[in-house]
C-alpha atoms as a PDB file:
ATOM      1  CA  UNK A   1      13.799 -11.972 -22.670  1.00  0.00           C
ATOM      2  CA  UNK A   2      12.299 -15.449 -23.752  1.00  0.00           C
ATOM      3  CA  UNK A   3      15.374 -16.958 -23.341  1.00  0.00           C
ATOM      4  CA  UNK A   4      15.675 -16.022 -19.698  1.00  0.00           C
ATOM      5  CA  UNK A   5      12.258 -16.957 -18.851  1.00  0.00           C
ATOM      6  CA  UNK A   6      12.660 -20.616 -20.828  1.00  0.00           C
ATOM      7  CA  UNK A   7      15.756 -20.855 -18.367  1.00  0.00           C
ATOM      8  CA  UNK A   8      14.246 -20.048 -15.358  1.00  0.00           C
ATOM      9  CA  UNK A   9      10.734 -21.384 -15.732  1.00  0.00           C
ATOM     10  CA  UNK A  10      11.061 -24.882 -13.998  1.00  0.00           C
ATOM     11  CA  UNK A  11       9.891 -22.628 -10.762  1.00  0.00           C
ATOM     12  CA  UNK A  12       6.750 -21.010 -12.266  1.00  0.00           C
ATOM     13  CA  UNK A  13       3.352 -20.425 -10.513  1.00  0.00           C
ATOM     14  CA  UNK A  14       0.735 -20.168 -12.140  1.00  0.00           C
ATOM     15  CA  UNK A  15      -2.189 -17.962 -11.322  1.00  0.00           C
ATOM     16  CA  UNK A  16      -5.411 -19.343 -10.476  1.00  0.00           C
ATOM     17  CA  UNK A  17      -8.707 -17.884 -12.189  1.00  0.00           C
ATOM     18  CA  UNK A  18     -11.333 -16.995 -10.480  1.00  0.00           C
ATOM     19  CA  UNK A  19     -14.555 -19.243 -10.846  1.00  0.00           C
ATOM     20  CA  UNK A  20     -18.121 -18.838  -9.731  1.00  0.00           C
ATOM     21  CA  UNK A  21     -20.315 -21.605  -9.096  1.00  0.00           C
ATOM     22  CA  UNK A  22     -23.540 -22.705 -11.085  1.00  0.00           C
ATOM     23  CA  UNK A  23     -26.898 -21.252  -9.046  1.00  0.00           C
ATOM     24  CA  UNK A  24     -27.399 -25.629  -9.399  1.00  0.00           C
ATOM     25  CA  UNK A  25     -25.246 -25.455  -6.040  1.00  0.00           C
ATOM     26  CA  UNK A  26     -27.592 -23.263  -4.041  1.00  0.00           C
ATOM     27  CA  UNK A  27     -30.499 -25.371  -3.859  1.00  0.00           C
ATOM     28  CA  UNK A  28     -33.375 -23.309  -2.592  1.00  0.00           C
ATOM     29  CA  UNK A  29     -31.741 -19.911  -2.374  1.00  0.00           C
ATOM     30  CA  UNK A  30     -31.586 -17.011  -4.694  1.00  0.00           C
ATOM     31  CA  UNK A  31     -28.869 -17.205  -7.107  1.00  0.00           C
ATOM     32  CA  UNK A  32     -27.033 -13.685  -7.510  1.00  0.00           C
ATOM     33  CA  UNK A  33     -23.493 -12.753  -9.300  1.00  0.00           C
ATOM     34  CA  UNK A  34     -20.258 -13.186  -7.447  1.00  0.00           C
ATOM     35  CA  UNK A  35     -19.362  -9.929  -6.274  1.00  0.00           C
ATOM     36  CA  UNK A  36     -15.890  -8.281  -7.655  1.00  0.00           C
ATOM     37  CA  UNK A  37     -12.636  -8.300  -6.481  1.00  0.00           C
ATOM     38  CA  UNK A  38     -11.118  -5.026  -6.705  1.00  0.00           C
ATOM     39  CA  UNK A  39      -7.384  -5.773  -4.989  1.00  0.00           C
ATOM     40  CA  UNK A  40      -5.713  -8.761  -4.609  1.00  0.00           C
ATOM     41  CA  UNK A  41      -2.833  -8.873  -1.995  1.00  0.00           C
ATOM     42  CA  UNK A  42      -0.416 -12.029  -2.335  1.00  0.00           C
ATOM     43  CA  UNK A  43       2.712 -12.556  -0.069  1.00  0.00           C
ATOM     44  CA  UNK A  44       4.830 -14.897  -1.529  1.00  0.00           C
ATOM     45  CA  UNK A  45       7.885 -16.159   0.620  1.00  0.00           C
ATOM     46  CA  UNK A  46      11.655 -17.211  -0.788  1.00  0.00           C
ATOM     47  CA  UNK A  47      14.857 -18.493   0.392  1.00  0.00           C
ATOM     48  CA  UNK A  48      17.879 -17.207  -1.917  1.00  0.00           C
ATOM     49  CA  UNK A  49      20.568 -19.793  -2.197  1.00  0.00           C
ATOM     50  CA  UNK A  50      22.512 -18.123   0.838  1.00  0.00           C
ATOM     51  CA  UNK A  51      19.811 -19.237   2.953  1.00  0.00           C
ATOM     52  CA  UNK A  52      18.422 -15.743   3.358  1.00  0.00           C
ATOM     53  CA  UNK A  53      14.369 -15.001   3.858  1.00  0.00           C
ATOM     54  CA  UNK A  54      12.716 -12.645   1.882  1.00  0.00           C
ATOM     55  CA  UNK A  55       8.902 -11.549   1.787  1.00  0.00           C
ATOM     56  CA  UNK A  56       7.845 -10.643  -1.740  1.00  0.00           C
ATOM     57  CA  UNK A  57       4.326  -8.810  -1.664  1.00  0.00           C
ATOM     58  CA  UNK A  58       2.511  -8.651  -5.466  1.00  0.00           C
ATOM     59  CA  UNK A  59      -0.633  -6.490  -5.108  1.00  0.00           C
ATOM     60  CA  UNK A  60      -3.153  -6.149  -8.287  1.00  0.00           C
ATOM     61  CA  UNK A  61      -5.713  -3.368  -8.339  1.00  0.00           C
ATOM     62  CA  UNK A  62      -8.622  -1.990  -9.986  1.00  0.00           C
ATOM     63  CA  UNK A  63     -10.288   1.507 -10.676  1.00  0.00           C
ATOM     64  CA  UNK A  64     -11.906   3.403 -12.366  1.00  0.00           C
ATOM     65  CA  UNK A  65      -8.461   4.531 -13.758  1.00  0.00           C
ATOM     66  CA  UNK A  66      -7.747   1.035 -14.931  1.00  0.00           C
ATOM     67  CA  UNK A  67      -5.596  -2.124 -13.641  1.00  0.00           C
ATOM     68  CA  UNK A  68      -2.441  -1.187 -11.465  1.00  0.00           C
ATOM     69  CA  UNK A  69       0.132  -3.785 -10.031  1.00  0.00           C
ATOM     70  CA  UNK A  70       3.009  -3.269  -7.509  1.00  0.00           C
ATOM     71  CA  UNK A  71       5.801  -5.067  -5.755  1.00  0.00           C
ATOM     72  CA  UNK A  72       7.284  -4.443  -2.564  1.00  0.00           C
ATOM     73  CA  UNK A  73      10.036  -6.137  -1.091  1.00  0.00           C
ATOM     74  CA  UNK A  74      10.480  -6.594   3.046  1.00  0.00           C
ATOM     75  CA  UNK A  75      10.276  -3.815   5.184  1.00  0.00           C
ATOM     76  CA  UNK A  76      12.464  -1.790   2.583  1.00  0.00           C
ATOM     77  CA  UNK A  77       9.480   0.895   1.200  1.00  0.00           C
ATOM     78  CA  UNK A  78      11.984   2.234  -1.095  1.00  0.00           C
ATOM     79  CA  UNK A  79      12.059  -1.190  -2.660  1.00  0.00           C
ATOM     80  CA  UNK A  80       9.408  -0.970  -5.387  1.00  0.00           C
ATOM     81  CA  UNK A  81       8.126  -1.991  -8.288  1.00  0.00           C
ATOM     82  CA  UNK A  82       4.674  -0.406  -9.740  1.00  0.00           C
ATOM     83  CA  UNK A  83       2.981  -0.833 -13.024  1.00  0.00           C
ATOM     84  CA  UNK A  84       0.095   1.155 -14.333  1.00  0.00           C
ATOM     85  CA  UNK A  85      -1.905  -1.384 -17.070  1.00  0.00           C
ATOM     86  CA  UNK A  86      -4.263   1.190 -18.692  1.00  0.00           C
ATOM     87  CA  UNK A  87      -3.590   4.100 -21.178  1.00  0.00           C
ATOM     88  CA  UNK A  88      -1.196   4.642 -23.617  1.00  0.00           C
ATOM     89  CA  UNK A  89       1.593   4.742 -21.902  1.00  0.00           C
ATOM     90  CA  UNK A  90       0.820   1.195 -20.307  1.00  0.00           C
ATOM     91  CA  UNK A  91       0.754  -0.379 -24.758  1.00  0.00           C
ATOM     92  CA  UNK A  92       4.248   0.738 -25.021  1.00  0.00           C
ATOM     93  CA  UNK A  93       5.377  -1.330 -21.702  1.00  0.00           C
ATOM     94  CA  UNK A  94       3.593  -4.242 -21.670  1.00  0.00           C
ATOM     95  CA  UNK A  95       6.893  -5.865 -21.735  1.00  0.00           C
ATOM     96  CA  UNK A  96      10.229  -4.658 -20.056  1.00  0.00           C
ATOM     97  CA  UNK A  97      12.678  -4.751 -17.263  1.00  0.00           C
ATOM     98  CA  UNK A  98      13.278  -2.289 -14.506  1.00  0.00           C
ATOM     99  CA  UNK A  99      16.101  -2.592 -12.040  1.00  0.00           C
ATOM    100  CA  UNK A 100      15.277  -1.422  -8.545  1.00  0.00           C
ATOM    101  CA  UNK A 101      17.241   0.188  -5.626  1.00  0.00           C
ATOM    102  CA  UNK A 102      16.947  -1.156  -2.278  1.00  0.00           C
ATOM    103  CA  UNK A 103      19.470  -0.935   0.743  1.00  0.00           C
ATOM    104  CA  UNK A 104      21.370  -4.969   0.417  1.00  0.00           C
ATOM    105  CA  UNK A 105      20.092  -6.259  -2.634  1.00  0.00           C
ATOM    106  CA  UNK A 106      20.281  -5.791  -6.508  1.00  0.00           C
ATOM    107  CA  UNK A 107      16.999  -6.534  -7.761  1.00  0.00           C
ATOM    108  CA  UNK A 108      15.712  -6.697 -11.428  1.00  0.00           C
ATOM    109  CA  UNK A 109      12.042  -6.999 -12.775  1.00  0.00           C
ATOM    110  CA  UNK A 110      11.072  -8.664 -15.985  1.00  0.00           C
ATOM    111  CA  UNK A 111       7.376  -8.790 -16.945  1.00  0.00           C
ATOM    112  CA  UNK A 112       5.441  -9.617 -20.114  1.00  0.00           C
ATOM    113  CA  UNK A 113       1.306  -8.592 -20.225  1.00  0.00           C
ATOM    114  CA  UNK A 114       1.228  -8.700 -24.233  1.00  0.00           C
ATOM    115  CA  UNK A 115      -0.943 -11.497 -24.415  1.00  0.00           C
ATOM    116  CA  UNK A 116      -2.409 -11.375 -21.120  1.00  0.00           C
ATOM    117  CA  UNK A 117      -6.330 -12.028 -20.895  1.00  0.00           C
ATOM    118  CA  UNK A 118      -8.287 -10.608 -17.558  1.00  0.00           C
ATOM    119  CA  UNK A 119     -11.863 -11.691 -16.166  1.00  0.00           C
ATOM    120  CA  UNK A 120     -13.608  -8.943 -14.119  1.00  0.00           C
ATOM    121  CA  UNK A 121     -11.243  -8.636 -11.173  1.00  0.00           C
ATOM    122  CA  UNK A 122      -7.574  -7.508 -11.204  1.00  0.00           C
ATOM    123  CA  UNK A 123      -5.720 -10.021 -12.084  1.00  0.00           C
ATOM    124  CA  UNK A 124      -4.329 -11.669 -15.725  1.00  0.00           C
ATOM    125  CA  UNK A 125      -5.864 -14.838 -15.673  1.00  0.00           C
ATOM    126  CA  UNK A 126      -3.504 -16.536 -18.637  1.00  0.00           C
ATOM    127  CA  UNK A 127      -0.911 -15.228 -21.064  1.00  0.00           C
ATOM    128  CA  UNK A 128       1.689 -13.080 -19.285  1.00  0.00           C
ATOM    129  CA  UNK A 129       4.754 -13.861 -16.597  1.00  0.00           C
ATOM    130  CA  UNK A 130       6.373 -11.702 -14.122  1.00  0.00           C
ATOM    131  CA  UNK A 131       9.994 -12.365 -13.280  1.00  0.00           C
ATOM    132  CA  UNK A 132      11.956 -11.195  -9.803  1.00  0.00           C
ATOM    133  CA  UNK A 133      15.538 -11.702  -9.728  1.00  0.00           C
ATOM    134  CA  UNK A 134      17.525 -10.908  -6.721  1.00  0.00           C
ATOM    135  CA  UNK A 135      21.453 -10.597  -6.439  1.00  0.00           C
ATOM    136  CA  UNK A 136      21.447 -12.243  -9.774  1.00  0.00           C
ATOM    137  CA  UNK A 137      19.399 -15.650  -8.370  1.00  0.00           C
ATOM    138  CA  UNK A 138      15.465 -15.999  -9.385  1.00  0.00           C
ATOM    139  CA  UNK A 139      13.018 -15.095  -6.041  1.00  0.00           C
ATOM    140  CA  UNK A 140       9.767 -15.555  -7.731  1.00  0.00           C
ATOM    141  CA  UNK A 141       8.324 -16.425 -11.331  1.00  0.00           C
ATOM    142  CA  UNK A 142       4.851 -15.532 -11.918  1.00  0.00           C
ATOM    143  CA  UNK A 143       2.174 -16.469 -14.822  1.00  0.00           C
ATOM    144  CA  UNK A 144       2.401 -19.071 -17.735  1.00  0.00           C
ATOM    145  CA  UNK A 145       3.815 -17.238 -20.496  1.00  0.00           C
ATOM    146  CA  UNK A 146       5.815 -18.886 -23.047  1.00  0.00           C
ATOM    147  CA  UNK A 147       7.948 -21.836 -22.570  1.00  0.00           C
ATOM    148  CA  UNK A 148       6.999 -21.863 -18.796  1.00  0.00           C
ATOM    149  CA  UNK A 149       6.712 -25.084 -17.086  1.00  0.00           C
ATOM    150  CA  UNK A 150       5.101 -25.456 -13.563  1.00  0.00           C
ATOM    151  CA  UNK A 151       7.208 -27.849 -11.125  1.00  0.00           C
ATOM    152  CA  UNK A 152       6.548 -30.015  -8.716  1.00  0.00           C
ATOM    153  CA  UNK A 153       8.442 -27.998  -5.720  1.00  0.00           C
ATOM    154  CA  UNK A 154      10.097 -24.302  -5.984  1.00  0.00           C
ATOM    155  CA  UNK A 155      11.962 -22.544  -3.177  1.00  0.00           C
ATOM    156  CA  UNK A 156       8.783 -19.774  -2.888  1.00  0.00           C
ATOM    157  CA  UNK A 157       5.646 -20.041  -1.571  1.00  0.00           C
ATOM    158  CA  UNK A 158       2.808 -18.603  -1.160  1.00  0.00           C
ATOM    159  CA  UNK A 159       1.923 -17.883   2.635  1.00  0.00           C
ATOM    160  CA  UNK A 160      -1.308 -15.205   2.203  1.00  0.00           C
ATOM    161  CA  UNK A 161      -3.580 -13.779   0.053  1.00  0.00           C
ATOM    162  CA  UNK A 162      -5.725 -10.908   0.700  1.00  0.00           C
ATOM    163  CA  UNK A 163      -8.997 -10.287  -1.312  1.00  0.00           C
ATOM    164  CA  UNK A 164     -10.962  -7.069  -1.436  1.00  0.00           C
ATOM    165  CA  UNK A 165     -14.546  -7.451  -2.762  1.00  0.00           C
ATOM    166  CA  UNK A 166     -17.539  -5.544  -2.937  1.00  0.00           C
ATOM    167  CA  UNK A 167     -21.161  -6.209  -4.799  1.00  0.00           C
ATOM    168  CA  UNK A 168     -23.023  -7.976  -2.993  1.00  0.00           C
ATOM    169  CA  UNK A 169     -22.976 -10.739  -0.288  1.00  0.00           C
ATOM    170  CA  UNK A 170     -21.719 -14.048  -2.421  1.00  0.00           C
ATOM    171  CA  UNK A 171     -17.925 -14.384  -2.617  1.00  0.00           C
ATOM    172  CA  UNK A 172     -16.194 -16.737  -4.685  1.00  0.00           C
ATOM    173  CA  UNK A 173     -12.416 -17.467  -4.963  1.00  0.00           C
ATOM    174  CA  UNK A 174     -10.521 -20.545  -5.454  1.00  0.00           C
ATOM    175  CA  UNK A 175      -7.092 -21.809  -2.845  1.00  0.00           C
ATOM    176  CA  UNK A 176      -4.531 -24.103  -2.293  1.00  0.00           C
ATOM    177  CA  UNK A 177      -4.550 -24.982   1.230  1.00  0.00           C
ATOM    178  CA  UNK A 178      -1.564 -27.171   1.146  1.00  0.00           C
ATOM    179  CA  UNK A 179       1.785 -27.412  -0.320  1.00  0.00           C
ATOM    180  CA  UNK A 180       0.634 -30.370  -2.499  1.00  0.00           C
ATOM    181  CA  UNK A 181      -3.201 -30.251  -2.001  1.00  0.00           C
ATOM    182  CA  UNK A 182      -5.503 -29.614  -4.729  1.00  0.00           C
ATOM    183  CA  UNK A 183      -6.978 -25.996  -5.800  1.00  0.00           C
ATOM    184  CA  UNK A 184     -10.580 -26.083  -4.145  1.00  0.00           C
ATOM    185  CA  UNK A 185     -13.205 -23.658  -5.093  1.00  0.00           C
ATOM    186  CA  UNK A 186     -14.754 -21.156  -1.867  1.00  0.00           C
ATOM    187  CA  UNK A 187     -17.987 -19.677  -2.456  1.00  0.00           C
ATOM    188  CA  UNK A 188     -18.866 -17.338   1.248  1.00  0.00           C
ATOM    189  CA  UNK A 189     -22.838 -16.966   0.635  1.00  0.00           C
ATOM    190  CA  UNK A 190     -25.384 -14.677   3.130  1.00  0.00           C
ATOM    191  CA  UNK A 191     -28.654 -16.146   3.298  1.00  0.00           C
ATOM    192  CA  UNK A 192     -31.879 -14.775   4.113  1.00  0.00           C
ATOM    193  CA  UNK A 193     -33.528 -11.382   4.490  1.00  0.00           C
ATOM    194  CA  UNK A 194     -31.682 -10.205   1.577  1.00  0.00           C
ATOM    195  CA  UNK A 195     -33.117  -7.509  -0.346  1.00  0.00           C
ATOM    196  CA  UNK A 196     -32.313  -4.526  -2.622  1.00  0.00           C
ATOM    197  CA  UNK A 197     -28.807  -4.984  -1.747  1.00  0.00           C
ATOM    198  CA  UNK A 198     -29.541  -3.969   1.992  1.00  0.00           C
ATOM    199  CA  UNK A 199     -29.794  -6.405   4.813  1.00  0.00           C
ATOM    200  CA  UNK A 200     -33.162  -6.385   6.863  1.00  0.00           C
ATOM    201  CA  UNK A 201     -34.497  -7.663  10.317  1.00  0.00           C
ATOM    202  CA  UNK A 202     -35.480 -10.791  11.121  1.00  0.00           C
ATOM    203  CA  UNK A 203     -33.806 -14.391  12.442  1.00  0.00           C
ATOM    204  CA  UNK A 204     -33.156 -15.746   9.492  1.00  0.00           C
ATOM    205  CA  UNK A 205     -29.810 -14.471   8.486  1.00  0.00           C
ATOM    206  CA  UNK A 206     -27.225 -17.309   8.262  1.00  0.00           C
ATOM    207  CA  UNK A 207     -23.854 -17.412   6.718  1.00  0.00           C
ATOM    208  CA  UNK A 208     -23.025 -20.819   4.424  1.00  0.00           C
ATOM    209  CA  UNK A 209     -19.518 -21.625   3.163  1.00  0.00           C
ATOM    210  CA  UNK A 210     -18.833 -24.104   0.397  1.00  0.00           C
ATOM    211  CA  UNK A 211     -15.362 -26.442  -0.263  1.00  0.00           C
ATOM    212  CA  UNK A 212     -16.195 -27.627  -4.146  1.00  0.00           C
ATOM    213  CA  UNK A 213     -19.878 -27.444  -3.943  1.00  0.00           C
ATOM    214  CA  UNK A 214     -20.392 -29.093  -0.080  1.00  0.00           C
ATOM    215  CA  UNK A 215     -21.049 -26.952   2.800  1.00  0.00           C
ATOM    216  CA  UNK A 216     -18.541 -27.276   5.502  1.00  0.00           C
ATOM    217  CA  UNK A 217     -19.560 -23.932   7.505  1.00  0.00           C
ATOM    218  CA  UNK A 218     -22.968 -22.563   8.464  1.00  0.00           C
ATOM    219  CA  UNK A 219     -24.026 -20.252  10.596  1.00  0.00           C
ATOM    220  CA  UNK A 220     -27.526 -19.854  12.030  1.00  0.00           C
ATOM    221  CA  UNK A 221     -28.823 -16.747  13.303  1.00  0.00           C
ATOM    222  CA  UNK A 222     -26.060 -14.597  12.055  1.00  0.00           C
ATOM    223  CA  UNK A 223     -26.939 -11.261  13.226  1.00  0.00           C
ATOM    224  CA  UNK A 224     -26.460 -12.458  17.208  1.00  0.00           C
ATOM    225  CA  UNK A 225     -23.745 -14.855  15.930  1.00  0.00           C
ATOM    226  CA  UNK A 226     -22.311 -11.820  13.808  1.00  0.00           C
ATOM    227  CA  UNK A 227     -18.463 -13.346  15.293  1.00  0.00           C
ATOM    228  CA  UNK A 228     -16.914 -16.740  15.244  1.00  0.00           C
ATOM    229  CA  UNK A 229     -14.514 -19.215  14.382  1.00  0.00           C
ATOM    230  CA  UNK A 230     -14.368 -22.921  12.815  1.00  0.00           C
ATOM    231  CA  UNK A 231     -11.870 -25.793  12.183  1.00  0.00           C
ATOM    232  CA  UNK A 232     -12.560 -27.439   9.042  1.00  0.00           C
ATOM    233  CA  UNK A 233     -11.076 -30.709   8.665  1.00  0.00           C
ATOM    234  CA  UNK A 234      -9.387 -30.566   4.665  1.00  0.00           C
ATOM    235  CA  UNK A 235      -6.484 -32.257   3.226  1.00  0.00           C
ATOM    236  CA  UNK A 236      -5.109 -33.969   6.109  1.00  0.00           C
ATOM    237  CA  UNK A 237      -4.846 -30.587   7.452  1.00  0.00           C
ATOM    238  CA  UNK A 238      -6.347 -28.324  10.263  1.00  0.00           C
ATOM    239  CA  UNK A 239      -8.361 -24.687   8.691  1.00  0.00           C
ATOM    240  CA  UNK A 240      -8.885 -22.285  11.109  1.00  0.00           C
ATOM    241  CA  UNK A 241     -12.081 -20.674  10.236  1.00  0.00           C
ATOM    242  CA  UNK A 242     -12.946 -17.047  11.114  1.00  0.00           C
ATOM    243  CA  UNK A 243     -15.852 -14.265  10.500  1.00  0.00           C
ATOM    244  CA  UNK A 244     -16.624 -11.058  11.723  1.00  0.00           C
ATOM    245  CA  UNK A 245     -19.982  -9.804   9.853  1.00  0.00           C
ATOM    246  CA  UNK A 246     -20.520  -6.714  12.932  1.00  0.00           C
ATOM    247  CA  UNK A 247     -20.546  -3.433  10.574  1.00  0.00           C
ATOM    248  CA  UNK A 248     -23.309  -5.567   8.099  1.00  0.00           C
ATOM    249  CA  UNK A 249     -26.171  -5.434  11.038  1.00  0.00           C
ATOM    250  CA  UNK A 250     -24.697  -2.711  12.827  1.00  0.00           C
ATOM    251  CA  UNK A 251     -22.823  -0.021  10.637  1.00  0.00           C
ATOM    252  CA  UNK A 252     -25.198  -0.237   7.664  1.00  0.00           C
ATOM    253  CA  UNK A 253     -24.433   3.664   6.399  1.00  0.00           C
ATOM    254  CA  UNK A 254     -20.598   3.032   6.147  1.00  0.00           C
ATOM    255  CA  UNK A 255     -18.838   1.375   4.100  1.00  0.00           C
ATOM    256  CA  UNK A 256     -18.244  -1.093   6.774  1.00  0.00           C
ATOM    257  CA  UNK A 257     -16.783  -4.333   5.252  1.00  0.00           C
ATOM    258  CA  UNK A 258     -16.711  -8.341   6.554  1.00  0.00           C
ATOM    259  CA  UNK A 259     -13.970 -10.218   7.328  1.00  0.00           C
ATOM    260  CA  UNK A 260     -13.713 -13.912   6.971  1.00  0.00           C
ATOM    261  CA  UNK A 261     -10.174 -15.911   7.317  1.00  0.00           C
ATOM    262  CA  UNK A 262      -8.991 -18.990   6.603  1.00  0.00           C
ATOM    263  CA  UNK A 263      -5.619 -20.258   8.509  1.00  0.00           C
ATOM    264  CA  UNK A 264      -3.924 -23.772   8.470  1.00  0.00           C
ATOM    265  CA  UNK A 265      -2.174 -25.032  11.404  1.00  0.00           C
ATOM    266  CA  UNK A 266      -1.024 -28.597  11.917  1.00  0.00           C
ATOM    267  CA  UNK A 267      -2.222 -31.126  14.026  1.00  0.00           C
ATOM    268  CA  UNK A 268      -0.017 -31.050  16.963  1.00  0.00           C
ATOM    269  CA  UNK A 269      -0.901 -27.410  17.543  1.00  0.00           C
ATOM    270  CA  UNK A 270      -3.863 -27.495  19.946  1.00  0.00           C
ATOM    271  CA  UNK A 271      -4.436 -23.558  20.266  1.00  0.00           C
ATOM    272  CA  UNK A 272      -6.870 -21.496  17.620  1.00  0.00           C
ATOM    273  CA  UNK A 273      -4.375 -19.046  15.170  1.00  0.00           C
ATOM    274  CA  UNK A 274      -6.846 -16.358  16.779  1.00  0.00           C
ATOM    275  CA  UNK A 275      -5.178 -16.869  20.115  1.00  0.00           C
ATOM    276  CA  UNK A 276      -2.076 -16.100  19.044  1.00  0.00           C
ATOM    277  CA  UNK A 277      -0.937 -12.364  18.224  1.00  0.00           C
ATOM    278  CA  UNK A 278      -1.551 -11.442  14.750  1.00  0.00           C
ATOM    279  CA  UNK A 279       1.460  -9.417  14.658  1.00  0.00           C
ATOM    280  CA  UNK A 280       5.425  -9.584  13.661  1.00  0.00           C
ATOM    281  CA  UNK A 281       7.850 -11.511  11.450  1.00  0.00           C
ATOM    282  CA  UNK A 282       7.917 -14.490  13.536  1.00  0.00           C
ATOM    283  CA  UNK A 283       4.101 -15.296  13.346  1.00  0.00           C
ATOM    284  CA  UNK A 284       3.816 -15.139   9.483  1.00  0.00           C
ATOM    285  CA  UNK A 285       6.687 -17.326   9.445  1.00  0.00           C
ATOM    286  CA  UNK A 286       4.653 -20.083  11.381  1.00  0.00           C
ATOM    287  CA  UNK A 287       1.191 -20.149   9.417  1.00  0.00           C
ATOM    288  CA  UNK A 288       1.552 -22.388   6.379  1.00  0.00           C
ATOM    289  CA  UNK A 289      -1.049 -20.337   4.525  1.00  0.00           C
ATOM    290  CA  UNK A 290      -3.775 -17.581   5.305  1.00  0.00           C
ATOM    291  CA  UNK A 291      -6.676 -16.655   2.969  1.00  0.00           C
ATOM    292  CA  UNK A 292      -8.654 -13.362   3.810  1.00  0.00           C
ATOM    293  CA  UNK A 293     -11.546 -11.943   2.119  1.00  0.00           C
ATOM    294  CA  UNK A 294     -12.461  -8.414   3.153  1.00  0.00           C
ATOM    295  CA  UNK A 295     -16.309  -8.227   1.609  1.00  0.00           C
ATOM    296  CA  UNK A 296     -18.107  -4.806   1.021  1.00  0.00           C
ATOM    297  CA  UNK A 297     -21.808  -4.891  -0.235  1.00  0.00           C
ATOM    298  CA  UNK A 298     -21.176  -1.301  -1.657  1.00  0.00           C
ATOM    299  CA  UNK A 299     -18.362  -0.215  -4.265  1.00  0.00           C
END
């Protein structure tokens, strides 16, 4: 299994770990724990040497059962790959290969979590690789296990990850916005009549973001601004910025989440990615990359 790893790994990506910022960065303001991530959705987009698309979706959970990870492949539900990480069972399979069925395609699955080490959210953070070959050609390479080398370019990408988080109301992540740009921490922070974990009345609820410790988003008066969208300016690149805070002022005995979303687009696009239609095959293939954070102030 090494040896086909050490083969293939000029195409690795490595996952990011999660960091939280130092209170330093919130001059003035109450310094509380990030809140948790409890799934992590990643799409992840290939092109198999006979020019042939595929979507490759990874999604990492976590329960009170334990960590749970599964792959799905296209629109093909029957093509699937899931892994429970807790309990006995999950000790004697922290390494293997499974072959999967699916309607065109002969697709294997090598993974390797023996040395994998987790923070609080779902996903391994360092020590572990998971390996998706297709018709016999590598689709995506995952982790930094051994003898894995990142490179500079590889034929899969990452077009959108989805984060699920609930705690409280400071969310911290980290994201690549462009092919070549640099990793840049995101810290989403409420502000103001925060207390006991329940939001009160008052005007002085405002919404901050933070790009590596500088504030590039704020919003005043959030409870009649509770909807909106941004462009931030980063890279050399256009980031569609939007937020929907509604069920926090208005739905406060559900468990009514946020949404906030972050879209590039380049600079000869003049329309907002929240004009266009959200839906169908055709859209995702036109955003470069799309971060969303669903947050939940209650588990």
């Amino acid at each position: 299994m090494r040896d086909v790893v050490s083969c293939l790994g000029q195409s690795a990506v490595g996952v990011l770990p999660s960091t939280s910022m130092s209170c330093k960065a919130y001059a003035r303001d109450a310094c509380v724990s990030p809140s948790v991530r409890n799934k992590v959705v990643c799409t992840y987009r290939t092109m198999l040497s006979s020019q042939r698309k595929i979507l490759i979706t990874v999604t990492w959970s976590l329960t009170h059962m334990g960590r749970g990870l599964a792959i799905g492949f296209g629109s093909d539900p029957a093509a699937e790959f899931g892994l429970s990480m807790s309990g006995s069972r999950f000790s004697r399979k922290k390494k293997g290969k499974q072959e999967i069925e699916a309607r065109d395609s002969r697709i294997e699955v090598f993974w390797d979590f023996s040395n994998a080490t987790y923070d609080v959210g779902p996903e391994p953070l360092v020590g572990f690789y998971i390996l998706v070959v297709i018709d016999s050609e590598k689709a995506l390479l995952l982790g930094d296990g051994p003898n894995l080398v990142k490179p500079l370019q590889s034929r899969f990408s990452l077009i959108s990850r989805t984060e699920h988080c609930t705690g409280n109301a400071l969310y911290s992540t980290r994201a690549r916005f462009g092919d070549r740009g640099p990793v840049h921490d995101v810290v989403i922070k409420y502000v103001g009549d925060y207390e006991g974990g329940g939001f009160k009345g008052g005007g002085g609820h405002r919404l901050q973001v933070w790009m590596d410790g500088k504030v590039v988003v704020r919003v005043r008066r959030l409870r009649w601004n509770f909807r909106g969208n941004q462009t931030i300016f980063l890279d050399g690149i256009l980031v569609d910025m939007m937020w929907d805070v509604h069920d926090w002022f208005f739905n406060p005995g559900t468990t009514g989440h946020a949404v906030f979303m972050f879209r590039t687009r380049t600079g000869l696009d003049s329309r907002l990615w929240l004009e266009e239609k959200m839906v169908g095959r055709d859209d995702r293939d036109k955003a470069e990359f799309t971060l969303l954070i669903y947050a939940s102030k209650t588990p």
